[in-house]
N, C-alpha and C. Protein backbone atom coordinates (compact mmCIF):
# COMPACT_ATOMS: atom_id res chain seq x y z
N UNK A 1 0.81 -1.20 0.00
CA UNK A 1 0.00 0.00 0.00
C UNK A 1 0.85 1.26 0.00
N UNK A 2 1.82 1.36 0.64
CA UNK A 2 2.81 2.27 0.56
C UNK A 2 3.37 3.10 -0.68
N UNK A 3 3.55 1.80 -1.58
CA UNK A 3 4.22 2.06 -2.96
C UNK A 3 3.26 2.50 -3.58
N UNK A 4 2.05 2.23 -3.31
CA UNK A 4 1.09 2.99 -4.70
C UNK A 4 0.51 4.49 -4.23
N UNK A 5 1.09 5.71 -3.04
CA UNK A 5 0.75 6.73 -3.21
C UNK A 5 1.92 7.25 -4.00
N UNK A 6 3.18 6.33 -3.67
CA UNK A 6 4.19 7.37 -4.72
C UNK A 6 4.39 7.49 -6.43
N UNK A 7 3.36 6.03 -6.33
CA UNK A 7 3.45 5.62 -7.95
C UNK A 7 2.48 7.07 -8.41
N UNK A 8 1.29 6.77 -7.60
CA UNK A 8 0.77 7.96 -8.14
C UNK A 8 0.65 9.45 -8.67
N UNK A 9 1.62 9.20 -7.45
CA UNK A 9 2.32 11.03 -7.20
C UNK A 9 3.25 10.86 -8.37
N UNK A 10 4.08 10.22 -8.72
CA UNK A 10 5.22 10.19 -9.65
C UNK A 10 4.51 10.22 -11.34
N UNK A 11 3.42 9.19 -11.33
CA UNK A 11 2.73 9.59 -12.37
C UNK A 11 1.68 10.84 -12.57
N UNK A 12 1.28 11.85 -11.48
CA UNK A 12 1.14 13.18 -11.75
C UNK A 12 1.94 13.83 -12.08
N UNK A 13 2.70 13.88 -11.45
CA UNK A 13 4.09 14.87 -11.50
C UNK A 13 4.24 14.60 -13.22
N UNK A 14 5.04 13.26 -13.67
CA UNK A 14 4.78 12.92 -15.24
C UNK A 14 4.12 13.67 -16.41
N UNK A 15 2.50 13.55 -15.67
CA UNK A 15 1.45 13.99 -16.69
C UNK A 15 1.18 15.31 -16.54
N UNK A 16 1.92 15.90 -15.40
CA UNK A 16 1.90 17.24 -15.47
C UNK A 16 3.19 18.32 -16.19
N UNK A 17 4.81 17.55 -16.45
CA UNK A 17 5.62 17.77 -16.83
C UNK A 17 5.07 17.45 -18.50
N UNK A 18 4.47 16.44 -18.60
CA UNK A 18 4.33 16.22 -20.28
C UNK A 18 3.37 17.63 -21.05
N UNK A 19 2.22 17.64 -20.33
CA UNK A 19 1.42 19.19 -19.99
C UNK A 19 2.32 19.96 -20.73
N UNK A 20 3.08 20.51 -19.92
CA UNK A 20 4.14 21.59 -19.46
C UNK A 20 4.96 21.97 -21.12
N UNK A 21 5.56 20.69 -21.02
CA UNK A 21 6.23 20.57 -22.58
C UNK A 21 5.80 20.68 -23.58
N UNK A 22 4.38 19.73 -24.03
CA UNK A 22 3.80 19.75 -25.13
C UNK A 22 3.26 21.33 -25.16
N UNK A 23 2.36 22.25 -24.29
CA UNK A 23 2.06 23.24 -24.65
C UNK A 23 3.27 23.99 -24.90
N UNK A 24 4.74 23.89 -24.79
CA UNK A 24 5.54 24.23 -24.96
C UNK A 24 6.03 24.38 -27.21
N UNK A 25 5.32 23.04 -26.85
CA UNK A 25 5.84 23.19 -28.52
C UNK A 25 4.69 23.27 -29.95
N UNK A 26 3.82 24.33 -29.18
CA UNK A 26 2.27 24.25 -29.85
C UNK A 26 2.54 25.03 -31.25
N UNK A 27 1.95 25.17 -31.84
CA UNK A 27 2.26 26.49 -33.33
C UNK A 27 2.68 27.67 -32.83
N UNK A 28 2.53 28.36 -31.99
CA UNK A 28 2.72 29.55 -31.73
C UNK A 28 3.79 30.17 -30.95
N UNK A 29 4.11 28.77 -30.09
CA UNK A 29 5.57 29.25 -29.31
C UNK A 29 6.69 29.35 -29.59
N UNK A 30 7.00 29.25 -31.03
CA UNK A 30 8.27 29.37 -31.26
C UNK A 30 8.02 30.88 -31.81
N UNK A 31 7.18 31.39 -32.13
CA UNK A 31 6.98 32.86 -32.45
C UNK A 31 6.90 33.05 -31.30
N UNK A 32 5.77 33.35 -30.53
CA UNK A 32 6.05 34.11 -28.91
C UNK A 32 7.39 34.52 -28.75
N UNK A 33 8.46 33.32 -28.44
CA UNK A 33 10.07 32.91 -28.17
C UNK A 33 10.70 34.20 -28.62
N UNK A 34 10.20 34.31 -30.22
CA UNK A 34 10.61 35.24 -31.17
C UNK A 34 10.23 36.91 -31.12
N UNK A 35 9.45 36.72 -30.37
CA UNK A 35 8.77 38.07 -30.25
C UNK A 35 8.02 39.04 -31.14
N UNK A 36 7.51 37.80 -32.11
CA UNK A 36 6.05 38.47 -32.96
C UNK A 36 5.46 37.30 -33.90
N UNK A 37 4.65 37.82 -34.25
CA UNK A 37 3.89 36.80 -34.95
C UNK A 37 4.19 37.05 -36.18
N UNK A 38 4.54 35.23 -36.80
CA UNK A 38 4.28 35.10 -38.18
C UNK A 38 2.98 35.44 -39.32
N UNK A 39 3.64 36.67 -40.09
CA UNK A 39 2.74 37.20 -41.03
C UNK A 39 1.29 36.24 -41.71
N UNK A 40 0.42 37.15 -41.86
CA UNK A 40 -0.69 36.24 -42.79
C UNK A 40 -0.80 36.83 -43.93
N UNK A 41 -1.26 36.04 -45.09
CA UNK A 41 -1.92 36.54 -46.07
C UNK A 41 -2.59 35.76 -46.37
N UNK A 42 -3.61 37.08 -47.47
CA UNK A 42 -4.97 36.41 -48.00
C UNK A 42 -4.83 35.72 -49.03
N UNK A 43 -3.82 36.13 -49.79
CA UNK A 43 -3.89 34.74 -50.57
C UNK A 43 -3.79 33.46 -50.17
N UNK A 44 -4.39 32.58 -50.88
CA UNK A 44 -4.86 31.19 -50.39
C UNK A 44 -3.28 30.34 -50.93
N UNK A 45 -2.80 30.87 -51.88
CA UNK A 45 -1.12 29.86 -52.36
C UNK A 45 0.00 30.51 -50.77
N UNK A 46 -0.24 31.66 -49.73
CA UNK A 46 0.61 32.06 -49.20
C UNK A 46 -0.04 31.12 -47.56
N UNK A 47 -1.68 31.18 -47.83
CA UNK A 47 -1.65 30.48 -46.63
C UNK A 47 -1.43 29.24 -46.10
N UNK A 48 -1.89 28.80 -47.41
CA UNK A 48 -1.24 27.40 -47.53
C UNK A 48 0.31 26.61 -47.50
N UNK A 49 0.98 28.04 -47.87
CA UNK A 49 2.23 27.88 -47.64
C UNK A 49 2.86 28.63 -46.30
N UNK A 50 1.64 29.23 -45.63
CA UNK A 50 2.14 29.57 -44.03
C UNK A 50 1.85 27.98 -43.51
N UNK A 51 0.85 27.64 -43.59
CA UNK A 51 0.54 26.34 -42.96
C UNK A 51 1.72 24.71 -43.04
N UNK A 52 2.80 24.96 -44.26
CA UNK A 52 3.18 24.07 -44.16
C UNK A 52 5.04 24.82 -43.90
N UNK A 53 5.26 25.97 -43.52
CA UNK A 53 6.14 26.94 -43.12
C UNK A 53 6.13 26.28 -41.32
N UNK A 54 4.96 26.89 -41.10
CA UNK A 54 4.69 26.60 -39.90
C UNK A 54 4.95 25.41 -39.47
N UNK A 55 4.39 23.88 -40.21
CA UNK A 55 4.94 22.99 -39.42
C UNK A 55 6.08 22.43 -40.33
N UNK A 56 7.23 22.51 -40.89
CA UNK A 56 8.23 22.09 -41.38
C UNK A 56 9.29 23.29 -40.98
N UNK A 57 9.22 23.99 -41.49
CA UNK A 57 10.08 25.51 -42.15
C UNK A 57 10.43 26.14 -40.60
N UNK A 58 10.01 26.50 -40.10
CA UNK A 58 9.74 27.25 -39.26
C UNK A 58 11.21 26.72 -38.18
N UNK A 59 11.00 25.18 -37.77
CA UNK A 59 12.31 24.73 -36.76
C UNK A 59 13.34 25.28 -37.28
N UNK A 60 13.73 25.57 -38.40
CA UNK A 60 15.09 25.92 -38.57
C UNK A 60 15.30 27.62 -39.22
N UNK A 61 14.40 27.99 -39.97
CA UNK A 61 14.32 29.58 -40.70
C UNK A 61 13.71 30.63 -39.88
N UNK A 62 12.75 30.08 -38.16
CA UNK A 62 12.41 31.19 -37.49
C UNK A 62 13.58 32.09 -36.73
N UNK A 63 14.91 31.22 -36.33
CA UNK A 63 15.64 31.49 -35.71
C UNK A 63 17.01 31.44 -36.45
N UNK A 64 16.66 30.82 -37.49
CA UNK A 64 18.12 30.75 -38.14
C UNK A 64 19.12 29.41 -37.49
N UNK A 65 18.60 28.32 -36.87
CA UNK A 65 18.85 27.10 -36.23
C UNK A 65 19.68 26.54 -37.68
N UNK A 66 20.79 26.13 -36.77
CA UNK A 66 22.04 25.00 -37.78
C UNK A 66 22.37 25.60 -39.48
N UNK A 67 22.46 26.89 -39.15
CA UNK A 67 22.82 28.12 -40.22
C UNK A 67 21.80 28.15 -41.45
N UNK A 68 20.44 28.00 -41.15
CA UNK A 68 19.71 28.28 -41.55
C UNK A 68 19.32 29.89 -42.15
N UNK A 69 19.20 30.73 -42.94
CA UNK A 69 18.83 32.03 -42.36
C UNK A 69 17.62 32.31 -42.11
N UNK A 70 17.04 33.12 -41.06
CA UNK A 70 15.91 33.25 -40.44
C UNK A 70 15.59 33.91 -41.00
N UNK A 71 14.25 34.31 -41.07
CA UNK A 71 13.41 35.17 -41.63
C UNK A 71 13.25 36.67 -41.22
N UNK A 72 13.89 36.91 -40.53
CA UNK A 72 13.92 38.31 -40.14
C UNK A 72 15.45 39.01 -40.63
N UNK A 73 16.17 37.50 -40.85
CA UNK A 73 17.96 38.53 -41.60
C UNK A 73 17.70 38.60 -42.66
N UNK A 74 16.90 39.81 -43.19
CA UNK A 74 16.96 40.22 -44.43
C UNK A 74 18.25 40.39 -45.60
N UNK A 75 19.40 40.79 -45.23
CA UNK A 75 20.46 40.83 -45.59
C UNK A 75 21.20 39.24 -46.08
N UNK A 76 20.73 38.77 -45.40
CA UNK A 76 21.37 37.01 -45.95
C UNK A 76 19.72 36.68 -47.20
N UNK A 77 18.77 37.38 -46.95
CA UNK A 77 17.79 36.68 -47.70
C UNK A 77 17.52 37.74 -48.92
N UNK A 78 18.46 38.77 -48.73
CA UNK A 78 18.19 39.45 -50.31
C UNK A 78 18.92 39.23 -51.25
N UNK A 79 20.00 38.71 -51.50
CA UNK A 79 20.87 38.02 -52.70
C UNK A 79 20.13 36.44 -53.30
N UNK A 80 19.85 36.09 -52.11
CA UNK A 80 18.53 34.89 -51.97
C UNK A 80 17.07 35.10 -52.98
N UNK A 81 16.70 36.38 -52.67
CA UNK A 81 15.44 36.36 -53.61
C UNK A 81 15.58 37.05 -54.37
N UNK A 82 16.77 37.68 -54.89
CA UNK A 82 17.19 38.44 -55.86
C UNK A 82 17.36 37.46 -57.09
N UNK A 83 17.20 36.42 -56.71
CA UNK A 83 17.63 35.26 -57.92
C UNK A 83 16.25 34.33 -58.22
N UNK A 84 15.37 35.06 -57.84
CA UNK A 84 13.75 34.87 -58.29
C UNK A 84 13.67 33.26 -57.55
N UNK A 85 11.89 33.38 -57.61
CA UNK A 85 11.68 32.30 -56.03
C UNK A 85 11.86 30.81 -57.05
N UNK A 86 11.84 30.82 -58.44
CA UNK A 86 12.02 29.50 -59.44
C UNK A 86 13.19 28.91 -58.92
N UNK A 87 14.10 30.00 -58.64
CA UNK A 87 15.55 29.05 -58.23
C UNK A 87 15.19 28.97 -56.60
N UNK A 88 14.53 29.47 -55.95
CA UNK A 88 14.25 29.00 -54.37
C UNK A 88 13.98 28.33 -54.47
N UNK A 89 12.86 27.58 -55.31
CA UNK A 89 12.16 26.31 -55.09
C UNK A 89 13.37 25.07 -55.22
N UNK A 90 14.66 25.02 -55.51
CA UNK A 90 15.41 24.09 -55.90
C UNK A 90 16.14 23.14 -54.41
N UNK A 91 16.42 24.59 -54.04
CA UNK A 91 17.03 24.16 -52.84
C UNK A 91 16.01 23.29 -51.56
N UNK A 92 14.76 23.67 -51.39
CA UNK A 92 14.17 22.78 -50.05
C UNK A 92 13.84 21.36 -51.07
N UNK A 93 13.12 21.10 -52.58
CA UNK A 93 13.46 20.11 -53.00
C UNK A 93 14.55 19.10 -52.95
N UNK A 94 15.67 19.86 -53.17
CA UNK A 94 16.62 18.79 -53.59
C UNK A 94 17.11 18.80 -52.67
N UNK A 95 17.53 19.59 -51.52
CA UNK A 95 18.53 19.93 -50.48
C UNK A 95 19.69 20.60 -50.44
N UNK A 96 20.12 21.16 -49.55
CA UNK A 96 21.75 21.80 -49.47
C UNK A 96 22.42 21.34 -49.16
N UNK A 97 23.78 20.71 -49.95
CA UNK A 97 24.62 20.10 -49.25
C UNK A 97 25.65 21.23 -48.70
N UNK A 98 26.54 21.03 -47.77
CA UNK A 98 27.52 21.30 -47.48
C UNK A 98 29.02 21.28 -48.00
N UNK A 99 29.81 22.03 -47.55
CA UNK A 99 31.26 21.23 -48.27
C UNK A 99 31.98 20.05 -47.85
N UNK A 100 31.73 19.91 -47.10
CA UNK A 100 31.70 18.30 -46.36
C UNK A 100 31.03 16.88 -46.68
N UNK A 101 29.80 17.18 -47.78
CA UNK A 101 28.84 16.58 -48.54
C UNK A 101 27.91 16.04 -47.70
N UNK A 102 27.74 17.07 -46.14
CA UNK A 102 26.62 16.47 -45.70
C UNK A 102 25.40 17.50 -45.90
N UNK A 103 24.01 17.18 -45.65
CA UNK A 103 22.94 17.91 -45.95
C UNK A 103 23.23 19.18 -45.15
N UNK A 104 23.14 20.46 -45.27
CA UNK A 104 22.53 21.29 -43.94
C UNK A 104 21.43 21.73 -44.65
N UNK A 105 20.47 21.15 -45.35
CA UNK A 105 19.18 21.36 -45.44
C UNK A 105 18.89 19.78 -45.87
N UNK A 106 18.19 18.94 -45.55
CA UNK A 106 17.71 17.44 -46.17
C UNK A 106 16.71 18.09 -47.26
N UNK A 107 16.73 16.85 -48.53
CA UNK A 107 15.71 17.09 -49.20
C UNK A 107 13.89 17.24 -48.48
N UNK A 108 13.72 18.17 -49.55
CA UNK A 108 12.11 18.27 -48.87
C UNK A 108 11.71 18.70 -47.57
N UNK A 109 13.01 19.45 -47.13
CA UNK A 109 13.26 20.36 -45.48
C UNK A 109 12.97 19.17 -44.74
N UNK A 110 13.43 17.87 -45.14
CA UNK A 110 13.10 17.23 -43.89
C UNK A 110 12.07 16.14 -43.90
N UNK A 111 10.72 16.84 -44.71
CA UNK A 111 9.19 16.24 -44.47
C UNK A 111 9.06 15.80 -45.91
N UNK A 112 9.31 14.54 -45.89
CA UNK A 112 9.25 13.58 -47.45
C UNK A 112 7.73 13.79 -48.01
N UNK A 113 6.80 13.98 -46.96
CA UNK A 113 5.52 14.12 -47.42
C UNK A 113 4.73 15.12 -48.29
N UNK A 114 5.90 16.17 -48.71
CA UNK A 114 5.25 17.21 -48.90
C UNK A 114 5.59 17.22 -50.07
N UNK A 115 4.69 17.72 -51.45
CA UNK A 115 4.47 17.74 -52.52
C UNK A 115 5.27 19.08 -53.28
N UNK A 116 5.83 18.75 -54.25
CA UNK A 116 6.69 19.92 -54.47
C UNK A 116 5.87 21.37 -54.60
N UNK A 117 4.68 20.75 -55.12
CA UNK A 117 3.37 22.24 -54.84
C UNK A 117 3.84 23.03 -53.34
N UNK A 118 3.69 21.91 -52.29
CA UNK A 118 3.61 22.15 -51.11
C UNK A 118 4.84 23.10 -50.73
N UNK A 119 5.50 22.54 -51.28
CA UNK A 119 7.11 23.04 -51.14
C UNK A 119 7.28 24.71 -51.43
N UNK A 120 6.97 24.44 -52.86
CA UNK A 120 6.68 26.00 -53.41
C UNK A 120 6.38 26.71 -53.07
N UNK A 121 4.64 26.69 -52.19
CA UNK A 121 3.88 27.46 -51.37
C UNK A 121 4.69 27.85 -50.49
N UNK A 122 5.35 27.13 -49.21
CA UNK A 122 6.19 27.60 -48.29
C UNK A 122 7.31 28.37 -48.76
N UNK A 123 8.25 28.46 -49.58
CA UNK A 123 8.84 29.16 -50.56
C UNK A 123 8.70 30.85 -50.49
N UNK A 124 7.09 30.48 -51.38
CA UNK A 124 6.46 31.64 -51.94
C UNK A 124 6.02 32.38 -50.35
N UNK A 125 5.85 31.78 -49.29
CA UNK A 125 4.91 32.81 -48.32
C UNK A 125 6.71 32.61 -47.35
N UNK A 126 7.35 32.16 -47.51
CA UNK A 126 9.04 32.54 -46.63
C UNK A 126 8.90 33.76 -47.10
N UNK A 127 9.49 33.90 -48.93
CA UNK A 127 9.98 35.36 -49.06
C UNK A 127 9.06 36.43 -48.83
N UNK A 128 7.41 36.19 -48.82
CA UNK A 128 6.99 37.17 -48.84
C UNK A 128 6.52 37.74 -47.23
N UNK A 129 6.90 36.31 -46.13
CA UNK A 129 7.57 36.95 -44.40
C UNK A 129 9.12 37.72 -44.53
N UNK A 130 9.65 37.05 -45.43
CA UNK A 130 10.40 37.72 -45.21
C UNK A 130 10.83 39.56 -45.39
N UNK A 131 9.84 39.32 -46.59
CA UNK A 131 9.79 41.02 -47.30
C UNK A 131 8.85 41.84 -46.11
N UNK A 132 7.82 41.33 -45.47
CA UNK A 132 7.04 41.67 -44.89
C UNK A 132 7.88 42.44 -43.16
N UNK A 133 8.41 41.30 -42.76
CA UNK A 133 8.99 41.47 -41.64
C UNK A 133 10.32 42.29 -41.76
N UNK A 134 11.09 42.65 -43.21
CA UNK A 134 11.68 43.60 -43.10
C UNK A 134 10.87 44.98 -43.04
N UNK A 135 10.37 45.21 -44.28
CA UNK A 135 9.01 46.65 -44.54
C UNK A 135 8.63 47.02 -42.79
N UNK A 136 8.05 45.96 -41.78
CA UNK A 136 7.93 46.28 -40.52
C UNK A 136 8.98 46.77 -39.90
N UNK A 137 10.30 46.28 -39.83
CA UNK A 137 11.55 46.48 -39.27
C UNK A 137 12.10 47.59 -39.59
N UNK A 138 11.47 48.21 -40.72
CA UNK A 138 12.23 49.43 -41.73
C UNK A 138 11.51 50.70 -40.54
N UNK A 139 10.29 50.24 -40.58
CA UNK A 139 8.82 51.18 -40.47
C UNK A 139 9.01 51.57 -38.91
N UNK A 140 9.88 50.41 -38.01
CA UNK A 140 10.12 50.39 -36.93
C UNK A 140 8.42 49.41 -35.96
N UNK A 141 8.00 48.86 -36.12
CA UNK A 141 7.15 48.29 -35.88
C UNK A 141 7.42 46.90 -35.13
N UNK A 142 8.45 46.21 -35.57
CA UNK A 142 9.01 44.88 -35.09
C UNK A 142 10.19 45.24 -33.98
């Protein structure tokens, strides 16, 4: 009888730490983290490509994680879209290798599931957070 108030207690404690974490890694907290929210638009090709930004794109381009560039260093992302988004689309397809010949981007950012449409969309609504969140940054707003 002894052992089963601590089992219990140990499995609250558990289901309250799991709590804790998972709301930790919901859609929105890695923006919070960031200190603003990822842009919307009405177009339906940008939301669709926020939606799959959000859950692929986002671990590594909100913060610029494993030399990614983030979406707010405009300066690393304007030689980037200066070379029109046809050649963006190449790189989360195929991947970036390194000089070492390992990935620092895997094909398909990672998520094999996603359709090169899909791909594109996220693409198309990156550069246009990215244009967005500079224009704010310019304006002084961010």
């Amino acid at each position: 009888m002894t052992t089963a108030r601590p089992m219990r207690l140990t499995l609250s404690i558990l289901i309250i730490l799991t709590a804790a974490f998972a709301q930790g890694c919901g859609p929105g907290s890695s923006e919070s983290a960031a200190g603003f929210e990822m842009p919307r638009f009405a177009d339906p090709v940008l939301a669709e490509g926020r939606s799959v930004w959000m859950g692929t794109c986002r671990a590594c381009h909100l913060m610029g994680a494993a030399g990614a560039p983030a979406v707010t260093d405009y300066p690393n992302w304007e030689p980037r879209i200066a070379k029109g988004v046809r050649t963006l689309f190449k790189s989360p397809i195929q991947g970036i290798k390194g000089d070492d010949g390992k990935y620092k981007m895997p094909p398909r950012g990672g998520n094999e599931r996603l359709t090169d449409r899909q791909i594109e969309a996220a693409v198309e609504y990156m550069v246009a957070a990215v244009e967005y969140l500079h224009q704010q940054t310019q304006a002084g707003a961010l």
